[in-house]
C-alpha atoms as a PDB file:
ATOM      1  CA  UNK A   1     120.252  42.568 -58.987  1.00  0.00           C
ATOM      2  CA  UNK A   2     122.501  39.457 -58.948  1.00  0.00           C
ATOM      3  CA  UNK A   3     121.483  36.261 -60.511  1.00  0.00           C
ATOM      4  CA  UNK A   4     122.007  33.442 -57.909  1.00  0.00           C
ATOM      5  CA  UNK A   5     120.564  30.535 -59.155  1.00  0.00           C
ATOM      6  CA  UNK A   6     117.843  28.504 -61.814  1.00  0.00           C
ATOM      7  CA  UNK A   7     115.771  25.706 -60.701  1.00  0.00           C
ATOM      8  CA  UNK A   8     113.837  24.400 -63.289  1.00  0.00           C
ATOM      9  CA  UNK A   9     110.129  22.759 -63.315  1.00  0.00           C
ATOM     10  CA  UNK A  10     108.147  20.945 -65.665  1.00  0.00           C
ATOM     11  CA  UNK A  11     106.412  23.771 -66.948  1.00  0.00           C
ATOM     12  CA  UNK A  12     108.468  26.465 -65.727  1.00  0.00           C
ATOM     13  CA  UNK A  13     111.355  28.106 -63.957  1.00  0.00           C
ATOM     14  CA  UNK A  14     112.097  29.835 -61.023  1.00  0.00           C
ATOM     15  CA  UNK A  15     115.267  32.369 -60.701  1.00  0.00           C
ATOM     16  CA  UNK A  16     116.506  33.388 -57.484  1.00  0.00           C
ATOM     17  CA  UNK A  17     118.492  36.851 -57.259  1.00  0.00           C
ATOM     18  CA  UNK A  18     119.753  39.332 -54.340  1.00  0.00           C
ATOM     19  CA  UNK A  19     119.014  42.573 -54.391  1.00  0.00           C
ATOM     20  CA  UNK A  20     118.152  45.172 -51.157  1.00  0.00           C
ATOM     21  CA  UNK A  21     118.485  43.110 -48.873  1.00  0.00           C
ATOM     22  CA  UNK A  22     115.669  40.563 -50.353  1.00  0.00           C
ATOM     23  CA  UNK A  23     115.765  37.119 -51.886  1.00  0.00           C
ATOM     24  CA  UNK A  24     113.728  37.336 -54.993  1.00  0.00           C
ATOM     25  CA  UNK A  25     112.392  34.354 -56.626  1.00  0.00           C
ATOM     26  CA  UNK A  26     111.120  35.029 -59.956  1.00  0.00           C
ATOM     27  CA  UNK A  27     109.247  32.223 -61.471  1.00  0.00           C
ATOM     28  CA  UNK A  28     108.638  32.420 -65.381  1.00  0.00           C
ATOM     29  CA  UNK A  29     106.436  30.106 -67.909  1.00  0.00           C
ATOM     30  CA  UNK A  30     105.782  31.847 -71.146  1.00  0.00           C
ATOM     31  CA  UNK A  31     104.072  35.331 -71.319  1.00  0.00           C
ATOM     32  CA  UNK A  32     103.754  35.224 -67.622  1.00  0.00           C
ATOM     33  CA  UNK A  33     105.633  35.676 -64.594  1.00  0.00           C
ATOM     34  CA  UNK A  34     105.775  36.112 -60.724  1.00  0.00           C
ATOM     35  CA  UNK A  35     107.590  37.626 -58.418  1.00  0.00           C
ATOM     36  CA  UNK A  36     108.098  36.621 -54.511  1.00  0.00           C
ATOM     37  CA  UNK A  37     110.249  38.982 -52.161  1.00  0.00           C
ATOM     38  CA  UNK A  38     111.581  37.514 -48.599  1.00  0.00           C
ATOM     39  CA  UNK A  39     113.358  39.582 -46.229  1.00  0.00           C
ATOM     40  CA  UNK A  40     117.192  38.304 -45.972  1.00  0.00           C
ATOM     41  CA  UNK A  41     116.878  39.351 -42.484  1.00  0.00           C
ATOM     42  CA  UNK A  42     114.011  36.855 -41.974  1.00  0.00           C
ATOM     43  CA  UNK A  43     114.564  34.466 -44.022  1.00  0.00           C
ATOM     44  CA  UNK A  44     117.352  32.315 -44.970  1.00  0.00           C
ATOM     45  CA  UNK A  45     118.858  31.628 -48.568  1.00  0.00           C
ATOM     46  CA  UNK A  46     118.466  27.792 -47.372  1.00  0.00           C
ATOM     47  CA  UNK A  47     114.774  28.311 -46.785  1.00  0.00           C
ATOM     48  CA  UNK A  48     114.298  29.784 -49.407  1.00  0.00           C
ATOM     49  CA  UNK A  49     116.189  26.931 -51.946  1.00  0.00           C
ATOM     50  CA  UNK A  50     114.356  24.771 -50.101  1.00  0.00           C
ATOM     51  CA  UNK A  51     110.870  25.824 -51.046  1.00  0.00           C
ATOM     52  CA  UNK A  52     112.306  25.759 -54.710  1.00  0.00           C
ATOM     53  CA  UNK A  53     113.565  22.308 -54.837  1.00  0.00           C
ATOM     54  CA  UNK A  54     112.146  20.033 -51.602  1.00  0.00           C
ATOM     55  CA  UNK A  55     109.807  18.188 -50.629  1.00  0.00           C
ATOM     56  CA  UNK A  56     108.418  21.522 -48.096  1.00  0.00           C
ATOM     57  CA  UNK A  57     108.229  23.460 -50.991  1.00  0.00           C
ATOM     58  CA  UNK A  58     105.919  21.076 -52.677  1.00  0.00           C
ATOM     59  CA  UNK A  59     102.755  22.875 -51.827  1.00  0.00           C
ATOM     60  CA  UNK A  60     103.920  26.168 -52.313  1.00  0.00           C
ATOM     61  CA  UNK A  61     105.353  25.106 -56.008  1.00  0.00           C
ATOM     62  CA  UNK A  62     102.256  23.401 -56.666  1.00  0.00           C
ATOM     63  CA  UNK A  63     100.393  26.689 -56.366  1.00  0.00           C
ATOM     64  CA  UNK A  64     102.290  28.849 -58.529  1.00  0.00           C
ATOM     65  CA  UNK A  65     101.915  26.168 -60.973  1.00  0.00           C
ATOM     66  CA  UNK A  66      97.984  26.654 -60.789  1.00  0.00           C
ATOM     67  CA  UNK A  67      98.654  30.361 -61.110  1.00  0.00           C
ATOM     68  CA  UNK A  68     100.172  29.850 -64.005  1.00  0.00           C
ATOM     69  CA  UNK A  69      97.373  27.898 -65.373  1.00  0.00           C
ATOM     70  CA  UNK A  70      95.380  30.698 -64.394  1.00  0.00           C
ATOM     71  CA  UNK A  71      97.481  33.579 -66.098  1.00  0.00           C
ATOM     72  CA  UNK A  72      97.533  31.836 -69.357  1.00  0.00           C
ATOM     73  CA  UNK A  73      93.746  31.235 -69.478  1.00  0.00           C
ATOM     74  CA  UNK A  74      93.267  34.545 -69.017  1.00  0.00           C
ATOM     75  CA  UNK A  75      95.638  35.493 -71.587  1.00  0.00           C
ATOM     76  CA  UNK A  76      93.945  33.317 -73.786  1.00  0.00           C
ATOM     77  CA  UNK A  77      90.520  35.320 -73.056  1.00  0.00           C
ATOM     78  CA  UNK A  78      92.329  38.524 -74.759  1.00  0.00           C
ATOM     79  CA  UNK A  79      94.201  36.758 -77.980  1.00  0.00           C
ATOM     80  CA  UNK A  80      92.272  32.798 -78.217  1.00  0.00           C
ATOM     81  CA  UNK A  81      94.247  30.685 -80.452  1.00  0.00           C
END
């Protein structure tokens, strides 16, 4: 796996590497992470930096931004402090 690029958020990161023939996007805040595969055949590296750092990518950051909210509350549920 090849490190590409970092495009950092307010609250968190994403990382984009190569690997099999798939952009991954790995997207990292704390304890938590997630991980988003797209098809190089499908999908473009241009679409894909696109949704990390444009305005058409808004929505899409927006949500895994939630998720994290989500992830850590439920972390908290297991170790509150």
């Amino acid at each position: 796996m090849r490190i590409l690029a970092e495009y950092p958020q307010a609250d968190f990161r994403f990382v984009l590497f190569t690997a099999n023939d798939k952009w991954i996007v790995k997207a990292e805040a704390g304890a938590c992470e997630q991980i988003y595969k797209f098809p190089q055949l499908e999908v473009s590296r241009d679409e894909v930096e696109a949704w990390l750092q444009h305005e058409s990518g808004r929505a899409w950051r927006e949500s895994v931004r939630l998720r994290f909210h989500d992830m850590h509350a439920s972390l908290n549920l297991l170790a509150p402090g």
